[in-house]
Protein backbone atom coordinates (compact mmCIF):
# COMPACT_ATOMS: atom_id res chain seq x y z
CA UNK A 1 28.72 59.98 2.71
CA UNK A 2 31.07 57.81 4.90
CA UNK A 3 27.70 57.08 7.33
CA UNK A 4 26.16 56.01 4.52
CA UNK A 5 28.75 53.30 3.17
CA UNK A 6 29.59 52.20 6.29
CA UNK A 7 25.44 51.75 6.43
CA UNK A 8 25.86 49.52 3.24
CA UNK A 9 28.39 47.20 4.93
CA UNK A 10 26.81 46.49 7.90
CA UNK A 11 23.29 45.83 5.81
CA UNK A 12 25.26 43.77 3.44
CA UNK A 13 27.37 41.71 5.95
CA UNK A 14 23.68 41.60 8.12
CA UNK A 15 22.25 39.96 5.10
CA UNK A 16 25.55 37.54 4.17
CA UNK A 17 25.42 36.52 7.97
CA UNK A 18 21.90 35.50 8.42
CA UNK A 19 21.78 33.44 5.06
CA UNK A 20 24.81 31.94 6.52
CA UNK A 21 23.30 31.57 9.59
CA UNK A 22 19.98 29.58 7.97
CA UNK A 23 22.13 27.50 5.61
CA UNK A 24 23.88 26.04 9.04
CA UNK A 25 20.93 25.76 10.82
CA UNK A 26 19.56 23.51 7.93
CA UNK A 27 22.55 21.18 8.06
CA UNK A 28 22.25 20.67 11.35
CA UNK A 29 18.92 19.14 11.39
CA UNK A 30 18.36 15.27 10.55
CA UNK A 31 17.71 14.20 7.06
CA UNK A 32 14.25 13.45 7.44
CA UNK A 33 13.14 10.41 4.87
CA UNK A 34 10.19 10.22 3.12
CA UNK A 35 7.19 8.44 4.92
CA UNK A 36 7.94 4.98 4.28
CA UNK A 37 4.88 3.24 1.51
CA UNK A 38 2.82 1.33 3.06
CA UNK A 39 2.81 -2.24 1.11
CA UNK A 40 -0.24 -4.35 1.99
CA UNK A 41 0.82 -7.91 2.17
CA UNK A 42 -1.17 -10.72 1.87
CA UNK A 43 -1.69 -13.38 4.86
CA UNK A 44 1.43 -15.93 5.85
CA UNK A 45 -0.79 -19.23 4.59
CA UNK A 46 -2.53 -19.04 1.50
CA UNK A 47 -6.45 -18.49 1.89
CA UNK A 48 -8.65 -21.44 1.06
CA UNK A 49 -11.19 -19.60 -1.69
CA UNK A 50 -13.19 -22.21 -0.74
CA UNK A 51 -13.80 -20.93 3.09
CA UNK A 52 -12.73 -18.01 3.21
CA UNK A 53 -15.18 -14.77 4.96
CA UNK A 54 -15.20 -12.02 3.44
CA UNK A 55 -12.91 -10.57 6.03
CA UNK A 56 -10.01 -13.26 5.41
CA UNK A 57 -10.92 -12.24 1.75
CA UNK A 58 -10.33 -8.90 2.28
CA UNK A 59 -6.51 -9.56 3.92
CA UNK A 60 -5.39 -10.14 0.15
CA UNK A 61 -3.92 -7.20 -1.82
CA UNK A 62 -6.59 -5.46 -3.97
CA UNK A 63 -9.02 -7.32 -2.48
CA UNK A 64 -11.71 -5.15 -1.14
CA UNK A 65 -15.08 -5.41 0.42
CA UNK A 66 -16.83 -5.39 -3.31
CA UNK A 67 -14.60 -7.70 -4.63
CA UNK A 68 -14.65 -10.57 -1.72
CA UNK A 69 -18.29 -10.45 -2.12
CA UNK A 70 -18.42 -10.84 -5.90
CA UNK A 71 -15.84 -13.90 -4.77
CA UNK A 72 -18.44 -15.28 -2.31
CA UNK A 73 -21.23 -14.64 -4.91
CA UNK A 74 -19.22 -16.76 -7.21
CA UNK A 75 -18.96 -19.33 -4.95
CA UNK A 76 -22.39 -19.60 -3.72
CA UNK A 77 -23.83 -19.90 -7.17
CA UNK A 78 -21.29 -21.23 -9.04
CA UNK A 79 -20.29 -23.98 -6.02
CA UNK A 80 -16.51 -23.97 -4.60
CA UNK A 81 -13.48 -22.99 -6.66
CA UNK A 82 -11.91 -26.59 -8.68
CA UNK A 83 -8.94 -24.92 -9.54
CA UNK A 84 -7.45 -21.30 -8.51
CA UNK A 85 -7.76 -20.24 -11.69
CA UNK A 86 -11.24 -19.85 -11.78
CA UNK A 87 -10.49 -16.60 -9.50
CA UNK A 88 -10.41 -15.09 -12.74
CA UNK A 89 -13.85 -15.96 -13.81
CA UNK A 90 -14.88 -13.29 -10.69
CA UNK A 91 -15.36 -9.70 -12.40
CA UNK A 92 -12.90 -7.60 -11.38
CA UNK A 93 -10.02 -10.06 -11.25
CA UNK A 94 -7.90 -10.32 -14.40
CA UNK A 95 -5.21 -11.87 -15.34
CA UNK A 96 -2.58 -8.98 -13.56
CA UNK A 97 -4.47 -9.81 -10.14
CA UNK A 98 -4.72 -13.01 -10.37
CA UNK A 99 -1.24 -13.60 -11.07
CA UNK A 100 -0.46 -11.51 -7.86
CA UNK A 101 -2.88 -13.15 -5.57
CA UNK A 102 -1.65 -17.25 -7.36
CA UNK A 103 0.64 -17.10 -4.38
CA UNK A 104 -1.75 -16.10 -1.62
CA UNK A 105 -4.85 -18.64 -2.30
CA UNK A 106 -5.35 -22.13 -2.16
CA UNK A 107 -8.42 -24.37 -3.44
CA UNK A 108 -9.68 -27.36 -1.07
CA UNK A 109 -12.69 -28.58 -1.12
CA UNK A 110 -14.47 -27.43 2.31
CA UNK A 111 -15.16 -29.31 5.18
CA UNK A 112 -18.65 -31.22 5.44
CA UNK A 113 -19.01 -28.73 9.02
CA UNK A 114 -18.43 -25.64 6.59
CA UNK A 115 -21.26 -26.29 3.96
């Protein structure tokens, strides 16, 4: 009987000692942080809509391949962009994009090299 509970006690402390043990090993290792989000962010000078490739296109946020070439589209039959809110009149760009691209585009008229 006395094997037995002194069986119990060394099991139990055995079991106390490791979760112990685990508990300190996690504190010792670094906090990791979540993977950072990557943010796309648009180009440092505003795009001319006028010019732009589809590649330069394709630097804005949201902007993807389909989209800059509904943009070119646009521009090739439409001719080039008067004001930047005619962005809008491109399918896929409402008012929500538009409003987060205003910042990121410009509207000149291009260069007599560029037509």
């Amino acid at each position: 009987m006395r094997r037995s509970y002194v069986s119990i006690v060394v099991l139990v402390a055995l079991v106390l000692g490791l979760g112990a043990l685990g508990r300190a090993q996690d504190q010792e290792k670094p906090q990791q942080k979540p993977p950072a989000r990557v943010v796309q962010q648009g180009p440092s000078t505003p795009i001319n809509l006028n010019t732009a490739s589809s590649a330069e296109l394709e630097t804005l946020p949201g902007i993807g391949p389909a989209t800059a070439a509904r943009i070119i589209e646009y521009r090739q039959k439409n001719g080039s962009f008067k004001k930047i809110e005619d962005l809008m009149n491109v399918r896929g760009i409402g008012e929500k994009s538009f409003l987060k691209l205003k910042p990121l585009v410009s509207v000149a008229p291009p260069k007599s090299s560029e037509r």
